[in-house]
Protein backbone atom coordinates (compact mmCIF):
# COMPACT_ATOMS: atom_id res chain seq x y z
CA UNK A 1 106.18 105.34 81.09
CA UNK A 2 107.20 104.44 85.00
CA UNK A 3 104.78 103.51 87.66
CA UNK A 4 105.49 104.01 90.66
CA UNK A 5 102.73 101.31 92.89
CA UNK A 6 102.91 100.61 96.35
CA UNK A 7 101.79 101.80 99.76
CA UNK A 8 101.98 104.84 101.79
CA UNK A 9 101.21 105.90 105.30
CA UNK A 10 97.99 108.58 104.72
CA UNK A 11 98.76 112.02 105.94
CA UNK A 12 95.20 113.73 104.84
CA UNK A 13 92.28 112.61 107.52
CA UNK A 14 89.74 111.52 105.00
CA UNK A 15 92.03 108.91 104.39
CA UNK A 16 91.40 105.36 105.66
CA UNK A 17 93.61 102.19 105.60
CA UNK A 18 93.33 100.39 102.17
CA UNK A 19 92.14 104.03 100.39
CA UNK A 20 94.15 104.60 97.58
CA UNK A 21 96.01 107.73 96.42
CA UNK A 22 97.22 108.60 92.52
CA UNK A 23 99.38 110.96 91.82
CA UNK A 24 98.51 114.38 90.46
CA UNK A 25 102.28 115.65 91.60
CA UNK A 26 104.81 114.74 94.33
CA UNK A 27 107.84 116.39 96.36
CA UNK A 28 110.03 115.41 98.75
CA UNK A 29 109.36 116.91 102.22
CA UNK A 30 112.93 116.83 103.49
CA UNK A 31 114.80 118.40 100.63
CA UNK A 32 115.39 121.96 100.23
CA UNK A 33 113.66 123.66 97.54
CA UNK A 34 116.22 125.30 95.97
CA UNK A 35 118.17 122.10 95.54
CA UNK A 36 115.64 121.24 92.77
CA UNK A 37 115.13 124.57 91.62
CA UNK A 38 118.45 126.32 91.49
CA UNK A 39 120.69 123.71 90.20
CA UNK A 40 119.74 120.12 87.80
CA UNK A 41 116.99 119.79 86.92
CA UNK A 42 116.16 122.97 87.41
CA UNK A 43 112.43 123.02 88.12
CA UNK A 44 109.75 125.94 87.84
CA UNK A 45 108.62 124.30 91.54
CA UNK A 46 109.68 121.09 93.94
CA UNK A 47 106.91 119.56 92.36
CA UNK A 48 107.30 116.82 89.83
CA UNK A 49 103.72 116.77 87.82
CA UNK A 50 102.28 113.20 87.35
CA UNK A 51 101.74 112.75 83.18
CA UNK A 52 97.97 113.96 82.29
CA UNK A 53 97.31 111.55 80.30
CA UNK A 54 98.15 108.60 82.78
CA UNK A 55 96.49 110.65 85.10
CA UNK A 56 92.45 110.51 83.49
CA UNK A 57 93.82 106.94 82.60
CA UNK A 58 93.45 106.36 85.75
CA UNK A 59 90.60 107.56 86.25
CA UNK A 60 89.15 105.14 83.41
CA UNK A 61 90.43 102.18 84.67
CA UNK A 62 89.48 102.21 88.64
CA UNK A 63 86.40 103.91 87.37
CA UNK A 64 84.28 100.22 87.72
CA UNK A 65 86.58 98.20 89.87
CA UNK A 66 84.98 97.23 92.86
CA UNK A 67 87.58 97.82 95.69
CA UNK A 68 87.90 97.90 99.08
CA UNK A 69 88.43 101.81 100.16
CA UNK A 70 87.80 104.59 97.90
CA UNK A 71 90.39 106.38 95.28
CA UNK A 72 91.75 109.98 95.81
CA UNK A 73 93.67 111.73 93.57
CA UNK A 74 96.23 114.52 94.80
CA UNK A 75 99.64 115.16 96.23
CA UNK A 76 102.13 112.98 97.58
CA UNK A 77 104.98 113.72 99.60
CA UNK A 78 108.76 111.50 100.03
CA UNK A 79 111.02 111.45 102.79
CA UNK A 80 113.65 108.94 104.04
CA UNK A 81 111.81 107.61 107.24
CA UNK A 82 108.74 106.71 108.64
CA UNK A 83 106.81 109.88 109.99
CA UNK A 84 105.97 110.33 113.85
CA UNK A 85 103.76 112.24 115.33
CA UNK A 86 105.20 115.65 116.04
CA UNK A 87 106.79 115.69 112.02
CA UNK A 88 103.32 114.90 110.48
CA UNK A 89 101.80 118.00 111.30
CA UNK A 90 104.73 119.99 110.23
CA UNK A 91 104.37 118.32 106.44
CA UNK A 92 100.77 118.85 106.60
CA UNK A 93 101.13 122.39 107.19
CA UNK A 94 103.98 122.84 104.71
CA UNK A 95 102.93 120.33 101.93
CA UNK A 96 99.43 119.50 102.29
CA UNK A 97 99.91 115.85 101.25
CA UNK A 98 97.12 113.13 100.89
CA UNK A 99 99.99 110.40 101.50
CA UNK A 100 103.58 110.05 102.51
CA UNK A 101 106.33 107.01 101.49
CA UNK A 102 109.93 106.86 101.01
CA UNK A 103 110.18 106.50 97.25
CA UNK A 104 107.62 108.49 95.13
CA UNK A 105 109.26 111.46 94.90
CA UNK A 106 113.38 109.75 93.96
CA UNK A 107 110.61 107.75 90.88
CA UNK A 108 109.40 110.44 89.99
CA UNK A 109 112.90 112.90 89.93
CA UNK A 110 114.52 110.33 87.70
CA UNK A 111 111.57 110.44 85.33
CA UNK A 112 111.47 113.72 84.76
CA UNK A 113 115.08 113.87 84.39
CA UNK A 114 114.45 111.49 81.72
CA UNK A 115 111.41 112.67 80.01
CA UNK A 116 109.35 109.76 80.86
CA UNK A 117 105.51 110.33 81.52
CA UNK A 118 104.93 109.33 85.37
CA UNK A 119 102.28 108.11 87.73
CA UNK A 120 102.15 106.99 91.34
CA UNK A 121 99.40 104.44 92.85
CA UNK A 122 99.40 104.24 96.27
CA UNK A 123 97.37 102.06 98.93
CA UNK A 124 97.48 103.47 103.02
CA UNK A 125 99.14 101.23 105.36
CA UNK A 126 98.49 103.47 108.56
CA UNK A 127 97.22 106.75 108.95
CA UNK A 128 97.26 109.40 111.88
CA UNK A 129 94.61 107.29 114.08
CA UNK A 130 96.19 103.71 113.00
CA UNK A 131 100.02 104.98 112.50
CA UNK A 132 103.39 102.87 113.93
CA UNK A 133 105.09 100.34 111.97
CA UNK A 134 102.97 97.47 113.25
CA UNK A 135 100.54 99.02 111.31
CA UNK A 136 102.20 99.16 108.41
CA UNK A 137 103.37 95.41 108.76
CA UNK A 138 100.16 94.21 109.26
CA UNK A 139 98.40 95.79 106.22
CA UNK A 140 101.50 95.68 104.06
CA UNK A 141 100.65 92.95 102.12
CA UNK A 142 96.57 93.80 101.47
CA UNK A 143 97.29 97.07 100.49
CA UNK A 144 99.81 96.20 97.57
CA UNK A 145 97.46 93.88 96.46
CA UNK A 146 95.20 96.66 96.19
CA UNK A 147 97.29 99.01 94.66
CA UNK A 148 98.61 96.03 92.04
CA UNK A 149 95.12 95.58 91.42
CA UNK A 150 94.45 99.23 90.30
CA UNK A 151 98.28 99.14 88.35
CA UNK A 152 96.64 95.77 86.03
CA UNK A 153 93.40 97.42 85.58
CA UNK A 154 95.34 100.81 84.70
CA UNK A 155 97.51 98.52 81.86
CA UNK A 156 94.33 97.05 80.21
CA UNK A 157 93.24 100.29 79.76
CA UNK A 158 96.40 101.48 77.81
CA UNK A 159 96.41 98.26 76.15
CA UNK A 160 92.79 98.72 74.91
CA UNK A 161 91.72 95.89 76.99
């Protein structure tokens, strides 16, 4: 099983900094569909499904953490930079993503490649109102905390903890 724990810049304007997103399935935003579709692996969509099971696992373990922001679960979206203002409605409109990062998606692709079940947990760094880098800089460090938090409290609960 892979975890892929971090932060993200929230796309989706419920979102506030130090909310946290899980997985339910991830694509990247700036790769052509059929590139996934029409040649390895060969998927049904560009989606790659987070693992149900990890999924209401999840849901268990953040279920009585006390935490600063609340938990979403939905869609997340990859791409290889930071997003500006004219791309992010463009991915909204196209992907409908709670969160953007760089890596989710490339975790995710090598997972499925390789059968292993996969979740993402995901803490906002910067969102539409409170976007730039310096955002993300400053609230870098908190938010992986948070999301590191949710990742220990998500391993007690598959260790029967």
């Amino acid at each position: 099983m892979e975890k892929g724990t971090g932060t993200a810049g929230g796309m989706d304007l419920r979102l506030a900094i130090f909310d946290t997103v899980i997985s339910t399935e991830v694509c990247y935003h700036d790769v052509a569909e059929d590139i996934l579709t029409e040649f390895h692996p060969w998927l049904k969509s560009a989606f790659f499904q987070a693992d149900a099971t990890l999924v209401a696992l999840s849901k268990a373990a953040v279920r009585n953490m006390e935490l600063e922001g609340t938990v979403f679960w939905g869609r997340m979206v990859t791409g290889e930079a930071f997003i500006t203002d004219e791309e992010r409605q463009e991915i909204l409109d196209t992907y409908a993503p709670l969160t953007v990062d760089m890596e989710t998606a490339s975790i995710a692709h090598v997972c499925y490649v390789n059968t292993i079940p996969f979740l993402a947990i995901r803490c906002v760094t910067d969102t539409a109102t409170h976007s730039g880098t310096d955002n993300f800089e400053v609230n870098c460090a908190k938010a992986s905390a948070i999301a590191k938090n949710i990742t220990v409290a998500l391993l007690d609960v598959l260790c029967g903890r």
